[in-house]
C-alpha atoms as a PDB file:
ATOM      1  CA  UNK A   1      86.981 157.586  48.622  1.00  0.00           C
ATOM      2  CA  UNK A   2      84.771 154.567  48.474  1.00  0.00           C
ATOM      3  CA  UNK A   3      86.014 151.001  49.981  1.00  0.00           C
ATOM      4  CA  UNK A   4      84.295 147.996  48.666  1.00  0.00           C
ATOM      5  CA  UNK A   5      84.891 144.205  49.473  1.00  0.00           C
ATOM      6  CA  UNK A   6      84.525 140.611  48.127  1.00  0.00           C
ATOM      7  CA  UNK A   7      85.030 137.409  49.851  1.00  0.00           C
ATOM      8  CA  UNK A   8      87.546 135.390  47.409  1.00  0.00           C
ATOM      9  CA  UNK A   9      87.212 132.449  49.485  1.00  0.00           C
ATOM     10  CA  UNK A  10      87.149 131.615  53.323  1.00  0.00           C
ATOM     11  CA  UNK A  11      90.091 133.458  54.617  1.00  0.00           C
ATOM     12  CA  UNK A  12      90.902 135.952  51.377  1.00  0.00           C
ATOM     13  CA  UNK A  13      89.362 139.193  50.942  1.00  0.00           C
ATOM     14  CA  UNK A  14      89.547 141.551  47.631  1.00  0.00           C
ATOM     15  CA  UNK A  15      89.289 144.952  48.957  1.00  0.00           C
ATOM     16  CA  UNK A  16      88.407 147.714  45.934  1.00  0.00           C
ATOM     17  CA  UNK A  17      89.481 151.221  46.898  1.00  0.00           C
ATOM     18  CA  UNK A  18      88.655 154.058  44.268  1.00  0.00           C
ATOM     19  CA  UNK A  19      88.806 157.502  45.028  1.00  0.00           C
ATOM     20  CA  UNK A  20      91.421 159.635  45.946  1.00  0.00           C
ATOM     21  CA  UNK A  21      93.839 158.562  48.815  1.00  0.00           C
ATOM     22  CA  UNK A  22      94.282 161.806  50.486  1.00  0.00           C
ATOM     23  CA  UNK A  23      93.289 163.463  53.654  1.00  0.00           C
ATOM     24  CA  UNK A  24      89.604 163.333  53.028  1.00  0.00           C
ATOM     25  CA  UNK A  25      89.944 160.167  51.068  1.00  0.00           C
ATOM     26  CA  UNK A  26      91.952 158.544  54.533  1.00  0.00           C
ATOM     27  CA  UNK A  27      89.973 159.600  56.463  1.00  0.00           C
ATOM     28  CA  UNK A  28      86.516 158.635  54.605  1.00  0.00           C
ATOM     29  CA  UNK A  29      87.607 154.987  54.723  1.00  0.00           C
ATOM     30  CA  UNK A  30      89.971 154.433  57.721  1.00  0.00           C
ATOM     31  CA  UNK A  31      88.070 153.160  60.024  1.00  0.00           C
ATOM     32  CA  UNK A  32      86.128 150.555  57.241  1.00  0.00           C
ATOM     33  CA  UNK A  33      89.512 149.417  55.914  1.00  0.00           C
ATOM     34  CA  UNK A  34      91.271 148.922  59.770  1.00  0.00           C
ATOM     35  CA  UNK A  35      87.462 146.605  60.628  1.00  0.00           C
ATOM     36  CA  UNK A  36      87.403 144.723  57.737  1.00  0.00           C
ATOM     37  CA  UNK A  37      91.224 143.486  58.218  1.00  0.00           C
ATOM     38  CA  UNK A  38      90.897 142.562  61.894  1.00  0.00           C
ATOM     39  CA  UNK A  39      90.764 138.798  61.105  1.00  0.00           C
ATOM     40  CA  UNK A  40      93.027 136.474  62.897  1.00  0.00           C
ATOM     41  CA  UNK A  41      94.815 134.232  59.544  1.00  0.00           C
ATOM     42  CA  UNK A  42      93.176 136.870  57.433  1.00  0.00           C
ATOM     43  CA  UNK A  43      94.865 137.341  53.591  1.00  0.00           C
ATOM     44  CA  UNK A  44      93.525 140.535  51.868  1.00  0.00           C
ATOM     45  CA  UNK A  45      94.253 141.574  48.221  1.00  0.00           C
ATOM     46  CA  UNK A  46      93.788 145.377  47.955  1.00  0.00           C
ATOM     47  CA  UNK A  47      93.034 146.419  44.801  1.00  0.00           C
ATOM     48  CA  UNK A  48      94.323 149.761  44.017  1.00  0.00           C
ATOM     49  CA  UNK A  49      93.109 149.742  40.234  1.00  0.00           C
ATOM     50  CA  UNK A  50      90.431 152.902  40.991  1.00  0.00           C
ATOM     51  CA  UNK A  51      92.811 155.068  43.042  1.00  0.00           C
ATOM     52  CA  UNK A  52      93.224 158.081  41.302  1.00  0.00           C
ATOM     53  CA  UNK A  53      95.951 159.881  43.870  1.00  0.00           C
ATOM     54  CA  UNK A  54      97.722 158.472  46.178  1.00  0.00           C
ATOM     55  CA  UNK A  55      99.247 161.134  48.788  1.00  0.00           C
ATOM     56  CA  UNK A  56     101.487 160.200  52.087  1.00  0.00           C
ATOM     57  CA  UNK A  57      98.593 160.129  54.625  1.00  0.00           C
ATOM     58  CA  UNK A  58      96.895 157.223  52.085  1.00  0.00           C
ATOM     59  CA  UNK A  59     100.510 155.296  52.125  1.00  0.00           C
ATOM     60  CA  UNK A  60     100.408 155.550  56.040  1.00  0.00           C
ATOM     61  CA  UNK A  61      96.926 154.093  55.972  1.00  0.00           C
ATOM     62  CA  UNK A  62      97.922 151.422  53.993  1.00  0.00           C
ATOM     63  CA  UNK A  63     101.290 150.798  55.985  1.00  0.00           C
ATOM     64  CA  UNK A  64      99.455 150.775  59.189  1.00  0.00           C
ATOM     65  CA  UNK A  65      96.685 148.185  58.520  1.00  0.00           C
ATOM     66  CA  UNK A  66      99.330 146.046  56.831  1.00  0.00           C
ATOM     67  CA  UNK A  67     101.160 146.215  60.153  1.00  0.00           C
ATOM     68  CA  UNK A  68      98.134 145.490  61.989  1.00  0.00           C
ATOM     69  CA  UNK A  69      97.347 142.103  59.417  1.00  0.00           C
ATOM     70  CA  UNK A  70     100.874 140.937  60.156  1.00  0.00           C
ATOM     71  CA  UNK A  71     100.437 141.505  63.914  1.00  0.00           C
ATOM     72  CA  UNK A  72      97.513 138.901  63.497  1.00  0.00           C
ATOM     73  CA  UNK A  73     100.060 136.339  61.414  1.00  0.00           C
ATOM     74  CA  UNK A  74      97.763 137.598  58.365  1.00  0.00           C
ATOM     75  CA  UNK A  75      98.685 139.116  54.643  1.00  0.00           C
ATOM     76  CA  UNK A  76      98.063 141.952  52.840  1.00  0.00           C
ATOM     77  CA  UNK A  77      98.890 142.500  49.073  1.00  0.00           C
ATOM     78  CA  UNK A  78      98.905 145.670  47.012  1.00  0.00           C
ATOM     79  CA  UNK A  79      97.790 144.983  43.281  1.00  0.00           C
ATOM     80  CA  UNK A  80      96.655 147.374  40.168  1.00  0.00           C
ATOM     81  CA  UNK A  81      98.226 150.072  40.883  1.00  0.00           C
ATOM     82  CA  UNK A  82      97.812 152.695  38.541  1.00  0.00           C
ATOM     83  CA  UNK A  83     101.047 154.135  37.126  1.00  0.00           C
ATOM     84  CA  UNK A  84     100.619 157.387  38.696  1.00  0.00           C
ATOM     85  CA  UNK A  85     100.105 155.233  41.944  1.00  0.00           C
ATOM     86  CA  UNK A  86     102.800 152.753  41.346  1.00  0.00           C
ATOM     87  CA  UNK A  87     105.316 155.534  40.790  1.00  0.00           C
ATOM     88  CA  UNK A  88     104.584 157.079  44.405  1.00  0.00           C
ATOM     89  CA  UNK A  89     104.675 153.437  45.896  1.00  0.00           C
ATOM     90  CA  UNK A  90     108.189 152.735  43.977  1.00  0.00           C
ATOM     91  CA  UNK A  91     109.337 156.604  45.344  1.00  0.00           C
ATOM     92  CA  UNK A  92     108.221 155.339  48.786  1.00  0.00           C
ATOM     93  CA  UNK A  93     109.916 152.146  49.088  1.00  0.00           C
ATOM     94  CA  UNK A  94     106.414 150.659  49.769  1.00  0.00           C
ATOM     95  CA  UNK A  95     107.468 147.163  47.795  1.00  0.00           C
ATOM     96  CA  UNK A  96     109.779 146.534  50.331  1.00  0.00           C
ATOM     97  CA  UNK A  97     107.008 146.363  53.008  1.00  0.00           C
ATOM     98  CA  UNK A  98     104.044 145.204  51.250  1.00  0.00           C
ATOM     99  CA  UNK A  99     104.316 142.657  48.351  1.00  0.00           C
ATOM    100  CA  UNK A 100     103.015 145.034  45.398  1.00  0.00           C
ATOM    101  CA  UNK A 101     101.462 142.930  42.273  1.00  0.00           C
ATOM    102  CA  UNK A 102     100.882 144.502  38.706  1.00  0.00           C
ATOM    103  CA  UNK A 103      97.440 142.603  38.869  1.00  0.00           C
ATOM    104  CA  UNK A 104      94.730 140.614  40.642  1.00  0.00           C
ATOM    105  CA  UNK A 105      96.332 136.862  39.163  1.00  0.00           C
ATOM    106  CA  UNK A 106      99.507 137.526  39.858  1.00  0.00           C
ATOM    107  CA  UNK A 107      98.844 138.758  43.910  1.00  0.00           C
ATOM    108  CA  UNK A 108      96.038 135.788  44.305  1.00  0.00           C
ATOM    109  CA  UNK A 109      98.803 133.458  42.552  1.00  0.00           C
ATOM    110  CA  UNK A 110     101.479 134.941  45.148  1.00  0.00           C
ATOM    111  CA  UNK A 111      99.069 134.511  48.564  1.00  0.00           C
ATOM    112  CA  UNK A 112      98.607 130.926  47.599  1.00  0.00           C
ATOM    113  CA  UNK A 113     101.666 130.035  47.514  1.00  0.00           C
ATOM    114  CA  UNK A 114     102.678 131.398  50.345  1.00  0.00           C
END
């Protein structure tokens, strides 16, 4: 699993994740994605675009550093999902946690406003 970021503007972060989102693929970037979201005010997009599987142990990662940006009075948006991945999000109820966008415009559009 490979992690890779881009600073949208001064507070808003696009986080790429490709790979495969399970044990190894948790693991690989935990630590990486947990850092890079310990921002006071921090908003971070996380594209999910090049994530190929997406297994309950990648959900908990997720779920836990969007716990952890909230904590801080930050955001975190999901957006890109693949269909495979957007099916296991829908199964898990993720939406109702984390604000899940069909693409990067429409979660950027979405953290602006808010």
């Amino acid at each position: 699993m490979k992690m890779f970021t881009d600073k949208i503007d001064s507070n808003v972060t696009l986080i790429k994740l490709i790979g495969r989102m399970d044990i190894q693929g948790a693991e690989e970037i935990d630590i990486k994605f947990s850092g890079t979201t310990a921002v006071n005010n921090g908003i971070f997009i996380v594209d999910l675009s090049g994530v190929e599987f997406l297994a309950s142990i990648g959900i908990r990662s997720i779920l836990v550093t969007a716990k952890a940006v909230v904590a801080r009075k930050g955001q975190l948006v999901l957006c890109s999902p693949t269909p495979l991945v957007a099916g296991v999000l829908e199964m898990a109820g993720i939406s109702a946690i984390i604000p899940v966008f069909d693409n990067f415009e429409d979660a950027r559009s979405a953290i602006t406003l808010s």
